[in-house]
PDB file of N, CA and C in Angstrom:
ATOM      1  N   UNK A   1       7.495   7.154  -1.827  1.00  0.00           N
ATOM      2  CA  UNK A   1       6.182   7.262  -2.425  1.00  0.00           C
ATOM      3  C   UNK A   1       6.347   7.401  -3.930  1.00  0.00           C
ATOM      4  N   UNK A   2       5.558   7.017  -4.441  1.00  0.00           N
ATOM      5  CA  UNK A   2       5.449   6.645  -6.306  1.00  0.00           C
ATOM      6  C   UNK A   2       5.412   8.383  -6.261  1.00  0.00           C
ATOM      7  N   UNK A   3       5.857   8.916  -7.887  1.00  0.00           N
ATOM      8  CA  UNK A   3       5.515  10.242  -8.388  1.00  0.00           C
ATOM      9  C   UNK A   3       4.377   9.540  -9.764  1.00  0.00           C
ATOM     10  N   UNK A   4       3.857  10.700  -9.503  1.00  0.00           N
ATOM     11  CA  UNK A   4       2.322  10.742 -10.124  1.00  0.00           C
ATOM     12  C   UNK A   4       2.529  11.436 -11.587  1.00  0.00           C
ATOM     13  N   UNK A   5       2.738  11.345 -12.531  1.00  0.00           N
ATOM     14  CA  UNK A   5       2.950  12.315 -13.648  1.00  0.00           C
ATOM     15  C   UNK A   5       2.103  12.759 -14.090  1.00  0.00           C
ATOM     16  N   UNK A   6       1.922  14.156 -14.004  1.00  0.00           N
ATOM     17  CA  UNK A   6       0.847  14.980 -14.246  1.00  0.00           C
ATOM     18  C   UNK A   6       0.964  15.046 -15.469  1.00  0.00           C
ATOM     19  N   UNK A   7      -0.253  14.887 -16.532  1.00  0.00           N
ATOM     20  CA  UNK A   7      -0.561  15.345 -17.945  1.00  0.00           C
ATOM     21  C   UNK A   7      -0.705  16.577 -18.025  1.00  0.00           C
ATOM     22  N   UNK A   8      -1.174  17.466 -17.534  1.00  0.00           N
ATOM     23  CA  UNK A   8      -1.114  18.657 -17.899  1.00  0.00           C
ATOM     24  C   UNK A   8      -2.377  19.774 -16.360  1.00  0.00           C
ATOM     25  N   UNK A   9      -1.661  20.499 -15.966  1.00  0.00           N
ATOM     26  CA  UNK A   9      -2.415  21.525 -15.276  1.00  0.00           C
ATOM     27  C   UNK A   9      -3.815  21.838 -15.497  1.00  0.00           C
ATOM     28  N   UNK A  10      -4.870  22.013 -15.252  1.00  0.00           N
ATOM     29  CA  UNK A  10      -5.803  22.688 -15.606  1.00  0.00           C
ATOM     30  C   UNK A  10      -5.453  23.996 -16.320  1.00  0.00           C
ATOM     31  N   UNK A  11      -4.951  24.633 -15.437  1.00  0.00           N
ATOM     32  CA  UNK A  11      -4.223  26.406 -16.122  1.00  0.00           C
ATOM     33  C   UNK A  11      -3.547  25.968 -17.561  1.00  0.00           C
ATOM     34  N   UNK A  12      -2.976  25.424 -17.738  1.00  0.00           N
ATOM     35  CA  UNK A  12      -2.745  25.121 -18.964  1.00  0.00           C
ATOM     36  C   UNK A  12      -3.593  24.573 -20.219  1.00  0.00           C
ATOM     37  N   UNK A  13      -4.782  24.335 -19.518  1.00  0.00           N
ATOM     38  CA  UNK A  13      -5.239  23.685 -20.765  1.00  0.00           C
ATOM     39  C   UNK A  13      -6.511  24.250 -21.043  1.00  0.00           C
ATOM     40  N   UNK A  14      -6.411  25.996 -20.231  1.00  0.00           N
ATOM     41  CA  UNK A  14      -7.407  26.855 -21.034  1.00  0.00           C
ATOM     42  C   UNK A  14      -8.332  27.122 -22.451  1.00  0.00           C
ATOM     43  N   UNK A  15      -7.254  26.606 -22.867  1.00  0.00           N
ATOM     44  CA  UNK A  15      -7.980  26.853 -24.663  1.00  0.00           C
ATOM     45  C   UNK A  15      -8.683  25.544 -24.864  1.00  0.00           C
ATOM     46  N   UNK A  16      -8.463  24.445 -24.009  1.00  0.00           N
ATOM     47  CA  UNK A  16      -9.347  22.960 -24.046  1.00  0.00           C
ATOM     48  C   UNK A  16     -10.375  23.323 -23.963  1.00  0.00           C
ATOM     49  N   UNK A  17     -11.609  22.653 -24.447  1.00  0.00           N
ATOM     50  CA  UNK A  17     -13.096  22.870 -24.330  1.00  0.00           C
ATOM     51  C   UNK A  17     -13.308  22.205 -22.679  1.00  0.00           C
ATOM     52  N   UNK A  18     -14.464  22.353 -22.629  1.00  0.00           N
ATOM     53  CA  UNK A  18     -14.720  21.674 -21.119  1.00  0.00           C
ATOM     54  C   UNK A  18     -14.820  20.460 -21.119  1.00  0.00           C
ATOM     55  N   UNK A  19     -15.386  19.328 -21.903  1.00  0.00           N
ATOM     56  CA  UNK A  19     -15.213  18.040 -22.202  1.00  0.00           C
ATOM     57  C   UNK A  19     -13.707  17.756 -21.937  1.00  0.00           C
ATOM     58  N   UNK A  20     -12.945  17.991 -22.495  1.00  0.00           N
ATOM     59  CA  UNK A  20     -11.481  17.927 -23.203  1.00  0.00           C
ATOM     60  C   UNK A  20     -10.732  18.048 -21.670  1.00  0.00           C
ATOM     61  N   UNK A  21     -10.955  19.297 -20.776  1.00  0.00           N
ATOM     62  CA  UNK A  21     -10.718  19.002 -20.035  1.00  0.00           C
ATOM     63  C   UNK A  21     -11.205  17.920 -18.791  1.00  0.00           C
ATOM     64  N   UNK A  22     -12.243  18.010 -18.891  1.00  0.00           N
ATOM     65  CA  UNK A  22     -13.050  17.083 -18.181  1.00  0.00           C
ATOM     66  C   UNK A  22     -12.495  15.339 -17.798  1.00  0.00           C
ATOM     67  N   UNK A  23     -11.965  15.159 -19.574  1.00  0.00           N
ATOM     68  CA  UNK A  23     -11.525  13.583 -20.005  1.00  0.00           C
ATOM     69  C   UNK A  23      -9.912  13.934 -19.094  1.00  0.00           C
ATOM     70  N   UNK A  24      -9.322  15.023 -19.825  1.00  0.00           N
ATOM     71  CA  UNK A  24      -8.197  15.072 -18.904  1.00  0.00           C
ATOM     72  C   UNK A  24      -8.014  14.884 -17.635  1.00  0.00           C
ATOM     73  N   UNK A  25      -9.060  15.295 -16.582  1.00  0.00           N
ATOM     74  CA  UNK A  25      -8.688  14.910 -15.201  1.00  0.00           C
ATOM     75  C   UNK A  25      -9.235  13.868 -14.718  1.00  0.00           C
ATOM     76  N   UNK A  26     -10.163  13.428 -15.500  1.00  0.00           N
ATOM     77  CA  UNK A  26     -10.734  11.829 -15.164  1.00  0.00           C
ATOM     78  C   UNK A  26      -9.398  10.945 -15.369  1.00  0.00           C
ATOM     79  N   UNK A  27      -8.759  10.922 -16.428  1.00  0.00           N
ATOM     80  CA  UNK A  27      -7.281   9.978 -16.982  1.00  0.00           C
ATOM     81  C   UNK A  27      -6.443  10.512 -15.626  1.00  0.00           C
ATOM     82  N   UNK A  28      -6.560  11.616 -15.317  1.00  0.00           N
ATOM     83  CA  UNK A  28      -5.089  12.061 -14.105  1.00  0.00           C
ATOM     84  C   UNK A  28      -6.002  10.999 -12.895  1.00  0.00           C
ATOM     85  N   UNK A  29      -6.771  10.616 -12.998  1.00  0.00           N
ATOM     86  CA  UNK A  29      -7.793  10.286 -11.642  1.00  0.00           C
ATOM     87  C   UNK A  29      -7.608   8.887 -11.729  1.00  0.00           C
ATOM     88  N   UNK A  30      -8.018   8.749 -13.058  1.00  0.00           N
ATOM     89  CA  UNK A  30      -7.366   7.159 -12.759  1.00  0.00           C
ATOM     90  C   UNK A  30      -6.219   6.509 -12.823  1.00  0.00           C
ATOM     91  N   UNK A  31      -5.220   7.165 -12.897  1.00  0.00           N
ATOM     92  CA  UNK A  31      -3.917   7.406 -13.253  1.00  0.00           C
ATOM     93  C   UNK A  31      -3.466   6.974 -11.458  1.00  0.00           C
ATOM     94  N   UNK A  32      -4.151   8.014 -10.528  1.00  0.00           N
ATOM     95  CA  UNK A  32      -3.741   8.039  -8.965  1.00  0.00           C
ATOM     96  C   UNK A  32      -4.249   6.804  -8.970  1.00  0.00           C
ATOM     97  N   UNK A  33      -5.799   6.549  -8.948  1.00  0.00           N
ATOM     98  CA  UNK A  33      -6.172   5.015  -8.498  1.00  0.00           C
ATOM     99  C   UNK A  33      -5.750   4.134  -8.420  1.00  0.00           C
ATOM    100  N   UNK A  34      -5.162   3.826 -10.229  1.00  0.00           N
ATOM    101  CA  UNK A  34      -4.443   2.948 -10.187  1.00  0.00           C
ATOM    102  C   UNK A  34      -3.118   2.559  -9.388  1.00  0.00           C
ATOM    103  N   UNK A  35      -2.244   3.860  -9.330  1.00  0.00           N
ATOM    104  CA  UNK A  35      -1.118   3.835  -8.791  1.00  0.00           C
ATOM    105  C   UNK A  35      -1.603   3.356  -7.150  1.00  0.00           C
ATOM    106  N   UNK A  36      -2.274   4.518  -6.588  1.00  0.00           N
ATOM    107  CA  UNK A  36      -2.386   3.911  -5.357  1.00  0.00           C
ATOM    108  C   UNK A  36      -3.277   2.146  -4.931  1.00  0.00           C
ATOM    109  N   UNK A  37      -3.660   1.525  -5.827  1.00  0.00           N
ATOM    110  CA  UNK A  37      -4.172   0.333  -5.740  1.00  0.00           C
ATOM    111  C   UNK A  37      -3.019  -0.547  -5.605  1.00  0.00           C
ATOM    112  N   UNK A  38      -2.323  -0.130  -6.312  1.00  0.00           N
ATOM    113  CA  UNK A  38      -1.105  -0.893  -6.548  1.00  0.00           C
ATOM    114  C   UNK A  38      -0.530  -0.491  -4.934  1.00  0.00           C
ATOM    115  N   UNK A  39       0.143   0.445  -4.595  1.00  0.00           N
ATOM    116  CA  UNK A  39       0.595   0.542  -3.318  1.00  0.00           C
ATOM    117  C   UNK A  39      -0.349  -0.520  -2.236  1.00  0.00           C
ATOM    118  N   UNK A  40      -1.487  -0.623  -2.439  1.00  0.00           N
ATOM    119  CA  UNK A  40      -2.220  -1.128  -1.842  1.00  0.00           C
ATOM    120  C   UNK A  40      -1.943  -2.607  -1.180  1.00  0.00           C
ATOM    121  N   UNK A  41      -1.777  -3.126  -2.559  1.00  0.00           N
ATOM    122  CA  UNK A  41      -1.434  -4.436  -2.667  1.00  0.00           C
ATOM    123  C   UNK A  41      -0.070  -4.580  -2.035  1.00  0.00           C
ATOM    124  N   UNK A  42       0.847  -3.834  -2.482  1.00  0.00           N
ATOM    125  CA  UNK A  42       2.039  -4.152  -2.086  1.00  0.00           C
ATOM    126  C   UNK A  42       1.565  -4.321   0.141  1.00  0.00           C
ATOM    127  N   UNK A  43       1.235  -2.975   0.632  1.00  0.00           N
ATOM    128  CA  UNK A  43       1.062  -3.249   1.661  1.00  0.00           C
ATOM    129  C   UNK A  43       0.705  -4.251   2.250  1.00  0.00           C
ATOM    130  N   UNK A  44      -0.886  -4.481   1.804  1.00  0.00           N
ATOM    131  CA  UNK A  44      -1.215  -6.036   2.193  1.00  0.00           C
ATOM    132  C   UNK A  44      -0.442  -6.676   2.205  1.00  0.00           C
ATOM    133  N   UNK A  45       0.572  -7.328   1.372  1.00  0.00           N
ATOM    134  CA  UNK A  45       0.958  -8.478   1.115  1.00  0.00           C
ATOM    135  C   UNK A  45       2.298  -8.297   2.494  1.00  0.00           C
ATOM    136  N   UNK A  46       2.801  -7.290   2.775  1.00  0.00           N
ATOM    137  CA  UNK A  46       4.176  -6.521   3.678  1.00  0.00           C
ATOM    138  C   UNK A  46       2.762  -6.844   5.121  1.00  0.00           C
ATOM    139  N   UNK A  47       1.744  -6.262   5.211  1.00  0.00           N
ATOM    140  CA  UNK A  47       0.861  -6.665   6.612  1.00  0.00           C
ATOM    141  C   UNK A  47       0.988  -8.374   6.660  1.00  0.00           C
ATOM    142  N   UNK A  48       0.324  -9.094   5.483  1.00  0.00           N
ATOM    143  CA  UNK A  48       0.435 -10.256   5.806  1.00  0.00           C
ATOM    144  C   UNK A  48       1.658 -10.993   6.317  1.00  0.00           C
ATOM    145  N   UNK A  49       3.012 -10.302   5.649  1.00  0.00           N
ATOM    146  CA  UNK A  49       4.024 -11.485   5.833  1.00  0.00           C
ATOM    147  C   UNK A  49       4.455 -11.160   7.831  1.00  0.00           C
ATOM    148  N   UNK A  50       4.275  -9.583   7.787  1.00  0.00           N
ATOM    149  CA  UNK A  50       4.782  -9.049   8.930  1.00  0.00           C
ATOM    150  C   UNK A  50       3.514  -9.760  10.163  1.00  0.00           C
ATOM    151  N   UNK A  51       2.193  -9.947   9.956  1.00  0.00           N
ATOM    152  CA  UNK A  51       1.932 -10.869  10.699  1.00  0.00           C
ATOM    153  C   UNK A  51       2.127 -12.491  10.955  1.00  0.00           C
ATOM    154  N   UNK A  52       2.339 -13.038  10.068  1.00  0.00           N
ATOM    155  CA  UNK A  52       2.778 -14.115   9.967  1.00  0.00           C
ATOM    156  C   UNK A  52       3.825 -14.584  10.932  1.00  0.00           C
ATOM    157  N   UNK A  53       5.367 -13.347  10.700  1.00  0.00           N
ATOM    158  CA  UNK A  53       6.128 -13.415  11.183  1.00  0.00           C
ATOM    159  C   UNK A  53       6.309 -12.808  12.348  1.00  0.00           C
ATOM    160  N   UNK A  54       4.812 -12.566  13.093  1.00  0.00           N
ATOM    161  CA  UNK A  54       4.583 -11.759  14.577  1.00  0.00           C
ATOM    162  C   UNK A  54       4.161 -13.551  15.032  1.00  0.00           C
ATOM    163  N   UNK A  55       3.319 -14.021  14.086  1.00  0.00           N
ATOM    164  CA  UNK A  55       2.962 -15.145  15.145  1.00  0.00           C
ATOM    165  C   UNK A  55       4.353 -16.456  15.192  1.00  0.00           C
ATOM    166  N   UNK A  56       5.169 -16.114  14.297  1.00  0.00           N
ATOM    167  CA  UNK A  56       6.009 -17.024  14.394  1.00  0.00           C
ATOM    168  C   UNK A  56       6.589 -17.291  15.878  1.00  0.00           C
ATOM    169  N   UNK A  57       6.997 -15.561  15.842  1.00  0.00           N
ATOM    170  CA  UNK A  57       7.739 -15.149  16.840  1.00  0.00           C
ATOM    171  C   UNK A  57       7.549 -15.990  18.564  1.00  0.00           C
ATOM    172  N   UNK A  58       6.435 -15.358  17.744  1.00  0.00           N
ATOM    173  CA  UNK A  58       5.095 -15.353  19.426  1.00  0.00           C
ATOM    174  C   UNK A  58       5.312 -17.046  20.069  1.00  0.00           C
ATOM    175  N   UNK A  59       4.683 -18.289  18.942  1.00  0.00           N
ATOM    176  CA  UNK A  59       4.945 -19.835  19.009  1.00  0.00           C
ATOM    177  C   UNK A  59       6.121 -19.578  19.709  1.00  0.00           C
ATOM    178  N   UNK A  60       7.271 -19.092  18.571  1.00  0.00           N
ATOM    179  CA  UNK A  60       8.886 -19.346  19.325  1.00  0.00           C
ATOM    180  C   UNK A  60       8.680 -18.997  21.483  1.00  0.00           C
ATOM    181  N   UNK A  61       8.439 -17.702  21.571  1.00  0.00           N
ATOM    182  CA  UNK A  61       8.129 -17.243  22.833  1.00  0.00           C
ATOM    183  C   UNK A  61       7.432 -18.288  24.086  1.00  0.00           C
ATOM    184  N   UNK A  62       6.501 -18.755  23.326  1.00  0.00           N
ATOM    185  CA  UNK A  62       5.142 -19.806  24.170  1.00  0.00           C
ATOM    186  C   UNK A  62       6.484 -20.725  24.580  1.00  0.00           C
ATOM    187  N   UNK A  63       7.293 -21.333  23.796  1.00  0.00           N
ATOM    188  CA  UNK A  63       7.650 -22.348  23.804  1.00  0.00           C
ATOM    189  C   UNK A  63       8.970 -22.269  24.735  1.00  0.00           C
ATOM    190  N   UNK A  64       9.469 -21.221  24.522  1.00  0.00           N
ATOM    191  CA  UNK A  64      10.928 -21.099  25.464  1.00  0.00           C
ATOM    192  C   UNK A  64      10.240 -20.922  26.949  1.00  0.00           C
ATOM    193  N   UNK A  65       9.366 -20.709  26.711  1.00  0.00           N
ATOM    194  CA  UNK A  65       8.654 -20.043  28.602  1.00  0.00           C
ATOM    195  C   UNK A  65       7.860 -21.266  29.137  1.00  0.00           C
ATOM    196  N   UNK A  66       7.524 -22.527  28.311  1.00  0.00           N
ATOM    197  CA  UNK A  66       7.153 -23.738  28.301  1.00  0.00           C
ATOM    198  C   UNK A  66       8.919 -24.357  29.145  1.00  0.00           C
ATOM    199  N   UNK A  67       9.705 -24.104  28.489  1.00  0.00           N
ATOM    200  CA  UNK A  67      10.471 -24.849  28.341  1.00  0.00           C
ATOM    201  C   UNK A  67      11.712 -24.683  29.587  1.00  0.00           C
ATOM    202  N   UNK A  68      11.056 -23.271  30.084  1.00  0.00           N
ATOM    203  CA  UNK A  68      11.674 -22.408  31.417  1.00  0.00           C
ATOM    204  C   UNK A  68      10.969 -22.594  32.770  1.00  0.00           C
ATOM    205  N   UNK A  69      10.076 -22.959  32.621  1.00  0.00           N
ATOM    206  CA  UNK A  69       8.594 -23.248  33.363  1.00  0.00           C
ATOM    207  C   UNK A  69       9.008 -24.533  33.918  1.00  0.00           C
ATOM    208  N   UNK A  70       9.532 -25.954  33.623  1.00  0.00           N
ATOM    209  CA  UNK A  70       9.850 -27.344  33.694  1.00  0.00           C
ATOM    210  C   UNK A  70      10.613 -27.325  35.169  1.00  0.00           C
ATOM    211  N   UNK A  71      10.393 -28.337  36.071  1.00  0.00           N
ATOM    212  CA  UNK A  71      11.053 -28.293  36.728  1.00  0.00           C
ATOM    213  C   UNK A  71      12.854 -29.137  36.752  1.00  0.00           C
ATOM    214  N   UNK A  72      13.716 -28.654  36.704  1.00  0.00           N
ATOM    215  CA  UNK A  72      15.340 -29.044  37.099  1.00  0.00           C
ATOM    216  C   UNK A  72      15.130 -30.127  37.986  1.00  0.00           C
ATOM    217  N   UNK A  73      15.539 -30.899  37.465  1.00  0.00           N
ATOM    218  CA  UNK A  73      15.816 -31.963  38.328  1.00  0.00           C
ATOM    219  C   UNK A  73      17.912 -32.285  38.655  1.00  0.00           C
TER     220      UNK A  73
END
């Protein structure tokens, strides 16, 4: 899992006005979003190939049991 780098604690940034902090955890917020959007994508793209390569499989399967099915002559 990605690490998230925290800008700064709330507890720490006591002497910040409330705005100040405010902007601060909105930036930590979109900071996760972004990161996790990104994970996002990566998945999709790991679901798509991993289905792809379920139906490959599967064709391969149809076809050997097609091909087991025939009668010996």
């Amino acid at each position: 899992m990605t690490e998230i780098p925290v800008l700064a604690t709330l507890d720490e940034t006591t002497d910040l006005h409330q705005e100040e902090r405010l902007r601060l955890f909105v930036q930590q917020q979109q900071a996760i979003i972004g990161l996790l959007a990104q994970q996002n994508q990566v998945l999709e793209k790991q679901v798509k190939e991993l289905t792809e390569r379920i139906s490959q499989l599967e064709e391969e399967l149809r076809q050997k049991k097609k091909l087991s099915k025939k009668p010996q002559l």
